[in-house]
C-alpha atoms as a PDB file:
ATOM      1  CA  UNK A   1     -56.810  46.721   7.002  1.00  0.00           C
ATOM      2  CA  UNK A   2     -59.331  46.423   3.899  1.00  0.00           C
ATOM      3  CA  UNK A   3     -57.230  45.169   0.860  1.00  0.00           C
ATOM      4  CA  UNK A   4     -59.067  46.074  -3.000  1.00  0.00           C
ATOM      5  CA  UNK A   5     -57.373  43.351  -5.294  1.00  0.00           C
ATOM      6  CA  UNK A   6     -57.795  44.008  -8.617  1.00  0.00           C
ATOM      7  CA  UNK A   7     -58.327  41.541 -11.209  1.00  0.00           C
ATOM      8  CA  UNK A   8     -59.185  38.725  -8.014  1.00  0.00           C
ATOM      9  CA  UNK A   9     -60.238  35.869 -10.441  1.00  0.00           C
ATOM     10  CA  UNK A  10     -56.009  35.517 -11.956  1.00  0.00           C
ATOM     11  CA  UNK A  11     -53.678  33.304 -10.986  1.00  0.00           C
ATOM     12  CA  UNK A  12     -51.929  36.029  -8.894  1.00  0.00           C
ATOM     13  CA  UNK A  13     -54.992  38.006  -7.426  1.00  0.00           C
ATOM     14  CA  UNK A  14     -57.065  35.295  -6.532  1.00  0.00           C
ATOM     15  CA  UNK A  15     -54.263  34.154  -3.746  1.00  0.00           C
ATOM     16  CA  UNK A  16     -53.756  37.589  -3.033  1.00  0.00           C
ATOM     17  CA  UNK A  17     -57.144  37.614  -1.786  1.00  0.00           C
ATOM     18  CA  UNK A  18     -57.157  34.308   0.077  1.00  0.00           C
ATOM     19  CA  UNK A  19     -54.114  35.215   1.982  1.00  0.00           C
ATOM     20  CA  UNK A  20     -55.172  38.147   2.762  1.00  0.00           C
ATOM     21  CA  UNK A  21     -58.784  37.187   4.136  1.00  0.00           C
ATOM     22  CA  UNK A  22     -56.903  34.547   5.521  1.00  0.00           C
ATOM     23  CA  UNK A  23     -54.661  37.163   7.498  1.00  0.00           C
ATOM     24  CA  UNK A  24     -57.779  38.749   9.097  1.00  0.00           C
ATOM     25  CA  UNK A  25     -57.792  41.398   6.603  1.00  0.00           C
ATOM     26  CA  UNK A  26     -61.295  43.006   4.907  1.00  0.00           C
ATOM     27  CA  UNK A  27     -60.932  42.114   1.362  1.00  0.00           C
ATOM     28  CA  UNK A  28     -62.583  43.576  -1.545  1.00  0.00           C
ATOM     29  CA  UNK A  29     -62.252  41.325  -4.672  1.00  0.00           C
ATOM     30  CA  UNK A  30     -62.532  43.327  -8.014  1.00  0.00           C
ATOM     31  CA  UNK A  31     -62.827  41.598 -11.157  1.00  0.00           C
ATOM     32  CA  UNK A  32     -65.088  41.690 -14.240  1.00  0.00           C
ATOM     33  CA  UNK A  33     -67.220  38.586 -12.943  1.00  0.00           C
ATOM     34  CA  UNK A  34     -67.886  38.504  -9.255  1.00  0.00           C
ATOM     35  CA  UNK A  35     -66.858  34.980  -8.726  1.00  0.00           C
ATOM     36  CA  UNK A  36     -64.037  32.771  -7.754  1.00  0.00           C
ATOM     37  CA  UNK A  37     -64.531  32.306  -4.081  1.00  0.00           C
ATOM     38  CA  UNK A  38     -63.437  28.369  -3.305  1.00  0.00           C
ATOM     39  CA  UNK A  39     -65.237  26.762  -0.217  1.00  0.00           C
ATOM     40  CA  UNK A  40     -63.698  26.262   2.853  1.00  0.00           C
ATOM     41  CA  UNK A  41     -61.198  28.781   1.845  1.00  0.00           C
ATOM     42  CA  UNK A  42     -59.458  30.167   5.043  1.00  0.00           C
ATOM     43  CA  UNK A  43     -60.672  33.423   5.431  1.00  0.00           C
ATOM     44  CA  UNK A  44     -63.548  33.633   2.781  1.00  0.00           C
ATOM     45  CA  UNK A  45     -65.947  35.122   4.608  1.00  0.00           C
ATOM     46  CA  UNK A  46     -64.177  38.395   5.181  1.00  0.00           C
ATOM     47  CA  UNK A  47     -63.905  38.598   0.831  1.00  0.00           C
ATOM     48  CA  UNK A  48     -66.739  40.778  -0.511  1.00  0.00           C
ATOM     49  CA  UNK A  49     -66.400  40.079  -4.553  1.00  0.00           C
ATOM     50  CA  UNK A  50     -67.824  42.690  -6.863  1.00  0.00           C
ATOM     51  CA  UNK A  51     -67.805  42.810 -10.477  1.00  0.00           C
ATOM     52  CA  UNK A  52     -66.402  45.959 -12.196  1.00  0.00           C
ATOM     53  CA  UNK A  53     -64.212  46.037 -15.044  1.00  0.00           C
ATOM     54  CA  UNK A  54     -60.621  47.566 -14.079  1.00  0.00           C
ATOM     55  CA  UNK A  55     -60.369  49.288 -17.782  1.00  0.00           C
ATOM     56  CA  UNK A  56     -63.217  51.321 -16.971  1.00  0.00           C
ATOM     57  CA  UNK A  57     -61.790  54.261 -15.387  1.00  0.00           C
ATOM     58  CA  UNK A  58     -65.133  56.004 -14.081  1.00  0.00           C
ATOM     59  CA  UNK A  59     -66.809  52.792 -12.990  1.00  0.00           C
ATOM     60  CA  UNK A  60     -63.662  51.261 -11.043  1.00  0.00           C
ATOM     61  CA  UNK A  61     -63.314  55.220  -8.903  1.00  0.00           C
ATOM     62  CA  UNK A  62     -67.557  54.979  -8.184  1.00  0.00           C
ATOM     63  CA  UNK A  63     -66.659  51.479  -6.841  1.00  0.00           C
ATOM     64  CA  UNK A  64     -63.705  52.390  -4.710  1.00  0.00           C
ATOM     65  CA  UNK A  65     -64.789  55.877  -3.387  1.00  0.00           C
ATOM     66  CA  UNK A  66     -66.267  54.789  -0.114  1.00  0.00           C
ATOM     67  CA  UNK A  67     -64.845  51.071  -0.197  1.00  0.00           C
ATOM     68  CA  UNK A  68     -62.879  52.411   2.876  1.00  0.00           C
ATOM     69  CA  UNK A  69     -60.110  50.854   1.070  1.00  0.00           C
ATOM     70  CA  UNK A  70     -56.692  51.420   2.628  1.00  0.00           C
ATOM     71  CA  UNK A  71     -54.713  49.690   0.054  1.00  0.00           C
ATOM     72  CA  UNK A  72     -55.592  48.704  -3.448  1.00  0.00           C
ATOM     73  CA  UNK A  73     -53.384  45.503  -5.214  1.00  0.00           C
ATOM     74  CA  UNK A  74     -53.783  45.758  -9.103  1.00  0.00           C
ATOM     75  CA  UNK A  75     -52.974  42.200 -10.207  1.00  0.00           C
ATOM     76  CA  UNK A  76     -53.996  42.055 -13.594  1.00  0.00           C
ATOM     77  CA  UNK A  77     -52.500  40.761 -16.325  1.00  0.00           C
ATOM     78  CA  UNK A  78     -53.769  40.822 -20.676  1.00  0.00           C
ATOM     79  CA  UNK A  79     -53.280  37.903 -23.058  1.00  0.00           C
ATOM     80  CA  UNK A  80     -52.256  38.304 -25.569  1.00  0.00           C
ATOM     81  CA  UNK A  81     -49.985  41.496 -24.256  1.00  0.00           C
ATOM     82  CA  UNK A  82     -52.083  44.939 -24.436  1.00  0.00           C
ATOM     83  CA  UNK A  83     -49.650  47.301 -23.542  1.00  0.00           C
ATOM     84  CA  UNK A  84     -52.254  50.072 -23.934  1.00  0.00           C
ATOM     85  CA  UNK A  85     -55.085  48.356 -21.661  1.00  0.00           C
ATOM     86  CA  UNK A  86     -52.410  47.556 -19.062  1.00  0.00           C
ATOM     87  CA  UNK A  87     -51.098  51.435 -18.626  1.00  0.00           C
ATOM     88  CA  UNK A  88     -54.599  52.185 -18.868  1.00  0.00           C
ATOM     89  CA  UNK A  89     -55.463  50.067 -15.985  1.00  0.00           C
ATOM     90  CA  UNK A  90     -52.272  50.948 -14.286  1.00  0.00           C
ATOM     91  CA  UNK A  91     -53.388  54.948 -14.660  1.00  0.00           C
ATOM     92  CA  UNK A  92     -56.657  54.392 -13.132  1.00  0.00           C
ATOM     93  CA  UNK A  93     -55.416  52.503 -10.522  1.00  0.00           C
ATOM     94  CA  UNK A  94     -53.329  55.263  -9.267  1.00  0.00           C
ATOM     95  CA  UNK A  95     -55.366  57.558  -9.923  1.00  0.00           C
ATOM     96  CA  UNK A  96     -58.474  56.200  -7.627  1.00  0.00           C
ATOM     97  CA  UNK A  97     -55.435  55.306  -4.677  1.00  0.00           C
ATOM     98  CA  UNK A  98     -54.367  59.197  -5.307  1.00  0.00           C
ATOM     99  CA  UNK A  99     -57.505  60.294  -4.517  1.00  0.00           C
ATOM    100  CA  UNK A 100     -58.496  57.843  -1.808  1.00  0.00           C
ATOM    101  CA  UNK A 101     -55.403  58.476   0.055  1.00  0.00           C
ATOM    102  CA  UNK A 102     -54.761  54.446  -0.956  1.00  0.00           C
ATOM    103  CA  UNK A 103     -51.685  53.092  -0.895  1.00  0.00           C
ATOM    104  CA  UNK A 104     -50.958  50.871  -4.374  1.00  0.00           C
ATOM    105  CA  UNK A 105     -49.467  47.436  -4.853  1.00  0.00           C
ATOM    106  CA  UNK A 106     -48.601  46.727  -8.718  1.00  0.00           C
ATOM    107  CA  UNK A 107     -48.041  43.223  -9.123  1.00  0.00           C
ATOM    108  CA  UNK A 108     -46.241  43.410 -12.721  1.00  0.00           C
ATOM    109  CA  UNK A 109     -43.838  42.086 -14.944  1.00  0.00           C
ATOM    110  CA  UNK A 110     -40.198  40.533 -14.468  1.00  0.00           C
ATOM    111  CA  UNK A 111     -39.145  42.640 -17.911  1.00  0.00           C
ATOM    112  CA  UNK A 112     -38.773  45.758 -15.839  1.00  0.00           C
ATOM    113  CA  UNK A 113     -35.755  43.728 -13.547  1.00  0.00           C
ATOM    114  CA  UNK A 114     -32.128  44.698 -14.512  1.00  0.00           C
ATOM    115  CA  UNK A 115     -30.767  41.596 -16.247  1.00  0.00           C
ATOM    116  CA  UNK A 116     -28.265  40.072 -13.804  1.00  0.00           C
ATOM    117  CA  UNK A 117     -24.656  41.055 -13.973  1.00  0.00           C
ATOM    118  CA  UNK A 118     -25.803  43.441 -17.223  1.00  0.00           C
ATOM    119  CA  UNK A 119     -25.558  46.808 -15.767  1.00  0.00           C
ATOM    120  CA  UNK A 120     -28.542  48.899 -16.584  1.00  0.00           C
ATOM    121  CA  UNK A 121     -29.936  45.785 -19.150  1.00  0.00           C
ATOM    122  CA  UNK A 122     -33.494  45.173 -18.774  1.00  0.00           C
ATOM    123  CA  UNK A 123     -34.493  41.410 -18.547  1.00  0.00           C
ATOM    124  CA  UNK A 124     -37.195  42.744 -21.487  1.00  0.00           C
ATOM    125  CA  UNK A 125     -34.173  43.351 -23.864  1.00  0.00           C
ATOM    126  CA  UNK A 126     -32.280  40.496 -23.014  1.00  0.00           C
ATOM    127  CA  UNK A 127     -32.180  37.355 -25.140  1.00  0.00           C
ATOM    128  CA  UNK A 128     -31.186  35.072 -22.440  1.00  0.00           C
ATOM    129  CA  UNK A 129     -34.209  35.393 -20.827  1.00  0.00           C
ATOM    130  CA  UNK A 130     -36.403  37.104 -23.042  1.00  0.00           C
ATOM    131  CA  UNK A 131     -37.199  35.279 -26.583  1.00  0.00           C
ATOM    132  CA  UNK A 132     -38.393  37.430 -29.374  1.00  0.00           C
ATOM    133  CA  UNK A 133     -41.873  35.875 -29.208  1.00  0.00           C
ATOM    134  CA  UNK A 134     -42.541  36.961 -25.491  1.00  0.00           C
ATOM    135  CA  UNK A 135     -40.339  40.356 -26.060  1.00  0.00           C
ATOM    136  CA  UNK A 136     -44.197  42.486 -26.080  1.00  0.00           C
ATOM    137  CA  UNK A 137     -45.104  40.703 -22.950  1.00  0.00           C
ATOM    138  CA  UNK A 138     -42.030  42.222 -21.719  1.00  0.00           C
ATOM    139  CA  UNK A 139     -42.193  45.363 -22.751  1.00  0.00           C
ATOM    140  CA  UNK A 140     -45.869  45.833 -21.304  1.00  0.00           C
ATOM    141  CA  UNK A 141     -44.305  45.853 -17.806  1.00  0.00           C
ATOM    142  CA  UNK A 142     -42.140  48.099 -18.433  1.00  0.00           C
ATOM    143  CA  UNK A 143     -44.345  50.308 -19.455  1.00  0.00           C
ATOM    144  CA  UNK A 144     -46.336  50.080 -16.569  1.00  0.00           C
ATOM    145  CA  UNK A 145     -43.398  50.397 -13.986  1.00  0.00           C
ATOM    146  CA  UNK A 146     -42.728  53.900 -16.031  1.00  0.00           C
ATOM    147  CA  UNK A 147     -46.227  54.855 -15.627  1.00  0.00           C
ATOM    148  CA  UNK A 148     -45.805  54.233 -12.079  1.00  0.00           C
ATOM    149  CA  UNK A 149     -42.935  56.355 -12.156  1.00  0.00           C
ATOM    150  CA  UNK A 150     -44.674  59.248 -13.928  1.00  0.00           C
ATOM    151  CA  UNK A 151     -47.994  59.548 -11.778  1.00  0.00           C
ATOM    152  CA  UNK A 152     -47.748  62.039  -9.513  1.00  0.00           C
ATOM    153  CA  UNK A 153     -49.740  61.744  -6.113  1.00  0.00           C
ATOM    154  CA  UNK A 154     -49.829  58.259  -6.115  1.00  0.00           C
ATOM    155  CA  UNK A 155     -48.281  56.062  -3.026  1.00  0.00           C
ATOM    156  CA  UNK A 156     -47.119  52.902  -5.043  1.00  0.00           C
ATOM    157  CA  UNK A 157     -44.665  49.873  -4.977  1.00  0.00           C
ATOM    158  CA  UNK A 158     -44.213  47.463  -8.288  1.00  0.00           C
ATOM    159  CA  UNK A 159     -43.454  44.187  -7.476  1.00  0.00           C
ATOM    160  CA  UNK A 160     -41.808  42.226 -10.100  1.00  0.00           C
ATOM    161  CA  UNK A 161     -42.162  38.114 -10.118  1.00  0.00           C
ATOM    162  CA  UNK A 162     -39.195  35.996 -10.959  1.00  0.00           C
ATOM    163  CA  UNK A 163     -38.582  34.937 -14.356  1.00  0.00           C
ATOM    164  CA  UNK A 164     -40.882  31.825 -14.060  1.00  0.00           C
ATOM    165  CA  UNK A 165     -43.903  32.421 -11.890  1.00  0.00           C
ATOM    166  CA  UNK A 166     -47.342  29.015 -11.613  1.00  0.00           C
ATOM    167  CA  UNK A 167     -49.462  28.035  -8.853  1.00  0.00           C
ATOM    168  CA  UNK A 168     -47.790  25.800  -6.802  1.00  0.00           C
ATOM    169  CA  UNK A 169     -47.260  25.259  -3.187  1.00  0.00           C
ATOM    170  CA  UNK A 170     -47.698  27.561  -0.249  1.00  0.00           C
ATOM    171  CA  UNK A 171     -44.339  27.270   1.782  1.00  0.00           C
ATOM    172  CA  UNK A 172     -44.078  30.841   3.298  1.00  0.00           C
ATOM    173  CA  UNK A 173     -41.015  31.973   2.481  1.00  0.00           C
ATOM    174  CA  UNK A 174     -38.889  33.742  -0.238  1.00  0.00           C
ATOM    175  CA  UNK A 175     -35.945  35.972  -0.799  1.00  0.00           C
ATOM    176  CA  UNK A 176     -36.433  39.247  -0.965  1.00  0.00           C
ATOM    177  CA  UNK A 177     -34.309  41.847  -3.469  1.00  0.00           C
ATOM    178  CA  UNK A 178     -34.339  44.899  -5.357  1.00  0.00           C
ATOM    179  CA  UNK A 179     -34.572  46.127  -9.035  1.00  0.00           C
ATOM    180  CA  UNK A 180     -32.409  43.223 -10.536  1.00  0.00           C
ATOM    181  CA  UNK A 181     -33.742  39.614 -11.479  1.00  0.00           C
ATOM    182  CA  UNK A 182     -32.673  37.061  -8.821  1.00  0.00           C
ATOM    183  CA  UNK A 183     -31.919  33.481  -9.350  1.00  0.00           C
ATOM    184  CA  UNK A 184     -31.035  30.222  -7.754  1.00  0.00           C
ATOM    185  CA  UNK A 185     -27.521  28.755  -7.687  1.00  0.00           C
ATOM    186  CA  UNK A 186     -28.010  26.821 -11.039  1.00  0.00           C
ATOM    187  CA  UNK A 187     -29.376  30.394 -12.690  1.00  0.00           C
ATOM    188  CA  UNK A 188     -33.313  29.550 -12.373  1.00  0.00           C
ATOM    189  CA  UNK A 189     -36.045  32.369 -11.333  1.00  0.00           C
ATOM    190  CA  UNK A 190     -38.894  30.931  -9.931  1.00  0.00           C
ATOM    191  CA  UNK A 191     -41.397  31.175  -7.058  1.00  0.00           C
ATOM    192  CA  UNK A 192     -45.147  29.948  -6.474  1.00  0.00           C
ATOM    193  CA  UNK A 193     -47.917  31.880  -6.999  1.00  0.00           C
ATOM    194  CA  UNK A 194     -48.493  31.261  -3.544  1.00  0.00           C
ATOM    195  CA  UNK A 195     -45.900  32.664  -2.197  1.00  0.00           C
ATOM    196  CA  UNK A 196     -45.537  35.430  -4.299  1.00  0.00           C
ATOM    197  CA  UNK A 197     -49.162  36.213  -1.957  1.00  0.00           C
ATOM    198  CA  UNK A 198     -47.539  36.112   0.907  1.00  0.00           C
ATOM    199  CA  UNK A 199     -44.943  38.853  -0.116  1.00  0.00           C
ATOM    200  CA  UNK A 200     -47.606  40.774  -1.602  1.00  0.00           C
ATOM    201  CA  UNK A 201     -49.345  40.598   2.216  1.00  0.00           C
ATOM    202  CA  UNK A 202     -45.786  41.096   3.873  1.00  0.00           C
ATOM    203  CA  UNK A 203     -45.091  44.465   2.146  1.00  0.00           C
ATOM    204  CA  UNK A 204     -48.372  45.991   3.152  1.00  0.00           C
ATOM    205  CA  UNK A 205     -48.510  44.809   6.429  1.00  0.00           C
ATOM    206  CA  UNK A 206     -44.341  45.521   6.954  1.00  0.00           C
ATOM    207  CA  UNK A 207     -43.834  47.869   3.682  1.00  0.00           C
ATOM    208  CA  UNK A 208     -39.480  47.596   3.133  1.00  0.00           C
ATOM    209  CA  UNK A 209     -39.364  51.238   1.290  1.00  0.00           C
ATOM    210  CA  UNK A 210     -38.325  50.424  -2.067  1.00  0.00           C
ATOM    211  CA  UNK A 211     -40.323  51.516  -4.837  1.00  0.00           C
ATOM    212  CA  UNK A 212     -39.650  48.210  -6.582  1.00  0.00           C
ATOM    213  CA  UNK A 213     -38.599  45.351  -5.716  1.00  0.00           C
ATOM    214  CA  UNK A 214     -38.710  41.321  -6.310  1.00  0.00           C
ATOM    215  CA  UNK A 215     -39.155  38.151  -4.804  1.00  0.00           C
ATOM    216  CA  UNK A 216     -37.748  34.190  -5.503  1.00  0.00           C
ATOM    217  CA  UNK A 217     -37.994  31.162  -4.056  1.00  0.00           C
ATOM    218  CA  UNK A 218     -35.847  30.565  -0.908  1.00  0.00           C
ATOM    219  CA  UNK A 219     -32.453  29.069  -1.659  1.00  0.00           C
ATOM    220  CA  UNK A 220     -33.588  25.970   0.417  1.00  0.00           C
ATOM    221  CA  UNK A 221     -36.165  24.944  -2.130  1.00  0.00           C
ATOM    222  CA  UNK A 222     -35.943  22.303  -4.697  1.00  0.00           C
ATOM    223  CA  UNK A 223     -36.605  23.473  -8.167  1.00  0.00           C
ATOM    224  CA  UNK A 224     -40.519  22.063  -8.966  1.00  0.00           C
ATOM    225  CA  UNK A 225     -39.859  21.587 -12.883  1.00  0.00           C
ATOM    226  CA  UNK A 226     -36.945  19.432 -13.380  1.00  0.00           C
ATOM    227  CA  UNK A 227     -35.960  19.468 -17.038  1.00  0.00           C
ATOM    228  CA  UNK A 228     -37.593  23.220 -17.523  1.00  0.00           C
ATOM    229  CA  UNK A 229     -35.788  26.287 -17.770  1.00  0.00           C
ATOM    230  CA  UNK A 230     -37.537  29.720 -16.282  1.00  0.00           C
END
């Protein structure tokens, strides 16, 4: 399979592209510098990285026409929160996998998760897990899950992370749920950025037919920041 990840230098896309080479997969890593490769990296030398900036409708589709690209991963993320850019993006995205025939991974936000045991409450209008400070960084994946929703022609699935989401260790496993935010027995949301890489490779290798879903760390593993709350 040839994988485009977009925005391959982040925290989330640059494992996404390691575990993918590393799976035997042709990836194309799309990002605004072509760099980020790390030595000895298993798989590295089937990751082609090219520079191209995702906001840039017309240059990301004269990239990806011809790529060969089955699937395309948009893994990009804007600090501080820029919920136009990220729609933007989001548009493009599905708009170049429309018109490659390309199936499309968003890897978005965990405000666009019911809350748990809310009903219909998003986790982006909930204080409990949303303060008023992060509320736009919230409400910029949501917006992008309802563009999602609104393309039409576009083959997608939205992944949301878990509440708290940092690089940490590679273990290979997770639970696996739908549309509402899941949490450990003491109410934590967490998984490693590593591992969130290996669902993103599990759903397009074994796709589980939900247009969005979420992942968390298995119940078996110990919490990695004792003393912090997700």
């Amino acid at each position: 399979m040839t994988i485009a990840v977009l925005g391959a230098t982040g925290m989330v896309g640059r494992r996404v592209a390691a575990e993918a080479g590393g799976r035997g997969h042709r990836v194309l890593a799309l990002s605004r510098k072509a760099e980020g490769e790390a030595e000895g990296e298993s798989g590295a030398e089937r990751v082609t990285r090219v520079a191209v900036d995702v906001g840039d409708s017309a240059a990301l589709a004269e990239v990806l026409m011809g790529s060969g690209a089955d699937v395309l991963v948009l893994a990009v993320r804007s600090h501080p929160a820029d919920e136009e850019f990220l729609v933007g993006a989001t548009r493009a995205v599905l708009d170049a996998g429309a018109r490659l025939g390309a199936r499309v991974l968003v890897v978005g936000g965990a405000g666009a998760l019911r809350s748990p045991g809310a009903g219909e409450l998003l986790v982006a209008h909930d204080p409990a897990y949303v303060p008023a400070e992060l509320r736009a960084v919230a409400e910029a994946g949501v917006a992008q899950l309802r563009a999602c929703e609104g393309h039409l022609g576009a083959d997608w699935v939205y992944l949301s992370p878990p509440g708290l989401l940092e690089p940490g260790t590679r273990t290979g496993r997770y639970r696996r749920g739908g549309d509402t935010l899941l949490t450990d027995a003491g109410g934590r949301s967490w998984v490693s950025a590593e591992d969130l890489a290996v669902a993103v490779l599990d759903e397009l290798e074994n796709p589980g037919g939900e247009r969005h879903f979420t992942v968390v760390a298995a119940e078996e593993d110990e919490y990695p920041y004792p003393g912090r709350s997700e």
